[in-house]
C-alpha atoms as a PDB file:
ATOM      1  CA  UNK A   1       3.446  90.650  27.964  1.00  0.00           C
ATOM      2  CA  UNK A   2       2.798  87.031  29.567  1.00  0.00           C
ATOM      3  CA  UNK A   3       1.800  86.658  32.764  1.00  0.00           C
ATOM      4  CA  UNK A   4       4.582  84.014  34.412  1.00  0.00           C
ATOM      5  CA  UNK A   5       2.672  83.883  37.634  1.00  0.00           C
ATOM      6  CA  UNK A   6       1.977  80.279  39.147  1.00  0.00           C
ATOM      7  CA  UNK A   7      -1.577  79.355  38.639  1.00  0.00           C
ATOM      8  CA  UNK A   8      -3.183  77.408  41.421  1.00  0.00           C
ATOM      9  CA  UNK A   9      -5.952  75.372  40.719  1.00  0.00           C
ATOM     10  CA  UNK A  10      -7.579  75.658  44.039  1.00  0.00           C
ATOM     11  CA  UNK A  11      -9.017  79.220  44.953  1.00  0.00           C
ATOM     12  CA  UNK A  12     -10.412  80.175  48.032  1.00  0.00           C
ATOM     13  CA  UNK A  13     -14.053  79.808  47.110  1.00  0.00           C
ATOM     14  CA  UNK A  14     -12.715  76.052  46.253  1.00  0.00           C
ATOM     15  CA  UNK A  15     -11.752  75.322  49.946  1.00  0.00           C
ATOM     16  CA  UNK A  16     -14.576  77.160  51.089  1.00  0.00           C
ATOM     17  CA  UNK A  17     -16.885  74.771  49.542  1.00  0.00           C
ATOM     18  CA  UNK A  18     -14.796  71.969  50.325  1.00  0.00           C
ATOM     19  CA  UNK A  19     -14.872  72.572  54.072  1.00  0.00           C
ATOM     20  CA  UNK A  20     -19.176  73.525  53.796  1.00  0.00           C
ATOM     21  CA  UNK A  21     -18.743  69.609  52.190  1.00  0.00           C
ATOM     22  CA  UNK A  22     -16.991  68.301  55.407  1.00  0.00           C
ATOM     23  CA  UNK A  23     -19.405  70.094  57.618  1.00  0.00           C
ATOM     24  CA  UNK A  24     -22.197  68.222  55.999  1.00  0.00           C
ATOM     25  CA  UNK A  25     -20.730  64.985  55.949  1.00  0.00           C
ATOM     26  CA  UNK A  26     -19.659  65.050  59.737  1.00  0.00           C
ATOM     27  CA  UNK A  27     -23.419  66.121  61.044  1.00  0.00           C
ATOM     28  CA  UNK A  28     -24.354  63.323  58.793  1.00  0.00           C
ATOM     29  CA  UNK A  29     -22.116  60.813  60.765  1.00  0.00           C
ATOM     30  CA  UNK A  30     -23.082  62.300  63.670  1.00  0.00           C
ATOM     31  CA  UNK A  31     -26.677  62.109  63.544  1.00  0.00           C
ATOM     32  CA  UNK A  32     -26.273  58.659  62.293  1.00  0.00           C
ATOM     33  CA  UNK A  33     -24.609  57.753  65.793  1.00  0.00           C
ATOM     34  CA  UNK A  34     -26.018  56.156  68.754  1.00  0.00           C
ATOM     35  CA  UNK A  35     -28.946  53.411  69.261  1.00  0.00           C
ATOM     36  CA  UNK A  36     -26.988  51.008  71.131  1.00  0.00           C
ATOM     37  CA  UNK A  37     -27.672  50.327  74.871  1.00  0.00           C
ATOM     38  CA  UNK A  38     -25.507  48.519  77.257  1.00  0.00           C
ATOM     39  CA  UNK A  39     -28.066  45.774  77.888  1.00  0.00           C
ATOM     40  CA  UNK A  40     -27.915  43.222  75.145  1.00  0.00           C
ATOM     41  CA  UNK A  41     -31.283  41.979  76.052  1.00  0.00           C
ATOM     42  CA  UNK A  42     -33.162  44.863  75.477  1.00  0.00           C
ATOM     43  CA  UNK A  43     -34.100  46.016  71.726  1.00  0.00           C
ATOM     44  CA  UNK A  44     -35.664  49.873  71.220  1.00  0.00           C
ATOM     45  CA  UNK A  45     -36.424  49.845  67.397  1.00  0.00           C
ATOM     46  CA  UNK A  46     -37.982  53.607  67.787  1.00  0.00           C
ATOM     47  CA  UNK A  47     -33.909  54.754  68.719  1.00  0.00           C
ATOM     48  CA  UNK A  48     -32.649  52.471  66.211  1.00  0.00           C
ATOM     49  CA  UNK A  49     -34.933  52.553  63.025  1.00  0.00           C
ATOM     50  CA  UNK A  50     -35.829  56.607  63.494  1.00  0.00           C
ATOM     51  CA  UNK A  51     -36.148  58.949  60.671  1.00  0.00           C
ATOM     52  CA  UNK A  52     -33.516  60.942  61.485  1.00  0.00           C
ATOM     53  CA  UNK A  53     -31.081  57.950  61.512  1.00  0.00           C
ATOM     54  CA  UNK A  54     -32.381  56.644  58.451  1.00  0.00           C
ATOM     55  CA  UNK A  55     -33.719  59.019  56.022  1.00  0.00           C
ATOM     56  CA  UNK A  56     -31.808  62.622  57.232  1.00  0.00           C
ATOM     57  CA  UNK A  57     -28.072  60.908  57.893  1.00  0.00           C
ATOM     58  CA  UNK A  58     -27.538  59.102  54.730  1.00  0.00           C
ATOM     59  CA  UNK A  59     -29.216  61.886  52.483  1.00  0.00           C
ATOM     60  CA  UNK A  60     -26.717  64.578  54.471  1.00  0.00           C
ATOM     61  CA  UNK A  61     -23.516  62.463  53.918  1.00  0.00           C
ATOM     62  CA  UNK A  62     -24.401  62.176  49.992  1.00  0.00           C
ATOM     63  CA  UNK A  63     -24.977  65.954  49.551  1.00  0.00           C
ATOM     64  CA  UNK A  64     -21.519  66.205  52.049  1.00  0.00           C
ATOM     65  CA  UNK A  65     -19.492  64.271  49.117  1.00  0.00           C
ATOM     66  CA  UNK A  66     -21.965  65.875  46.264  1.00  0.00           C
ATOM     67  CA  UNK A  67     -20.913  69.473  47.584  1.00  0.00           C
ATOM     68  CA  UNK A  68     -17.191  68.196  48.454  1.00  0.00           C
ATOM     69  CA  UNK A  69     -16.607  66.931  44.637  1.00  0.00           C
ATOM     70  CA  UNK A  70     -18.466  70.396  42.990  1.00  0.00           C
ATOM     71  CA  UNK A  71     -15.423  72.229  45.265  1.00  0.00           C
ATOM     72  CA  UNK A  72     -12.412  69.827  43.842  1.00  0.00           C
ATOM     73  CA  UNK A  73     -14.036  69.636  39.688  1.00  0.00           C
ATOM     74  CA  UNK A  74     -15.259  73.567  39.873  1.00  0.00           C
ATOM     75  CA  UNK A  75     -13.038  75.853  37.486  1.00  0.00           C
ATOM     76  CA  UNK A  76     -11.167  78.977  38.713  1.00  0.00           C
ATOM     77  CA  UNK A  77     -13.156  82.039  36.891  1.00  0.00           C
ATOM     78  CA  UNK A  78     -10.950  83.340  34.339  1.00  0.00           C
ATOM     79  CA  UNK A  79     -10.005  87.250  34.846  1.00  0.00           C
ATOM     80  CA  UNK A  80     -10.295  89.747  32.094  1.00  0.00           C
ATOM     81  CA  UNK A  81      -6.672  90.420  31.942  1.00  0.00           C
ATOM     82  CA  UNK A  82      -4.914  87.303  31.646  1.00  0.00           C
ATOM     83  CA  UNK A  83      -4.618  86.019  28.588  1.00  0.00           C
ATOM     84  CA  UNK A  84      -4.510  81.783  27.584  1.00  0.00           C
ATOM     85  CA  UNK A  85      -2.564  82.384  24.220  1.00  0.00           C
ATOM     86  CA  UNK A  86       1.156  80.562  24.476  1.00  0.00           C
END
């Protein structure tokens, strides 16, 4: 007998992963903020140009969209008693 149930592709290890993705990506973006100041005269290249801005942010964001894509191109397992004949 054929199962006639809907199949979704997303499963809720799918969004689970997805929103682990988003997490990432927002600290990124927010560790990436801030190094302005309100004087335009003054210039603090240790606030601007540090590690954490420029090495940390970016490589978060990447591994954000790396983990968000796994989540949206990752296959449902199949179950042992559903069948795929038609």
């Amino acid at each position: 007998m054929e199962n006639n149930k809907p199949h979704f592709a997303f499963q809720p290890q799918n969004y689970r992963l997805l929103l682990i993705g988003l997490g990432i990506n927002v600290l990124g973006f927010i560790l990436m903020i801030g190094g302005g100041t309100d004087n335009p005269a003054e210039f603090n290249g240790d606030e601007l140009f540090s590690p954490v801005r420029i090495t940390l942010a970016p490589f978060l964001i990447v591994s954000g969209y790396v983990v968000m894509i796994y989540s949206i191109m990752r296959r449902p397992k199949k179950t042992s008693g559903s069948s795929t004949k038609e």
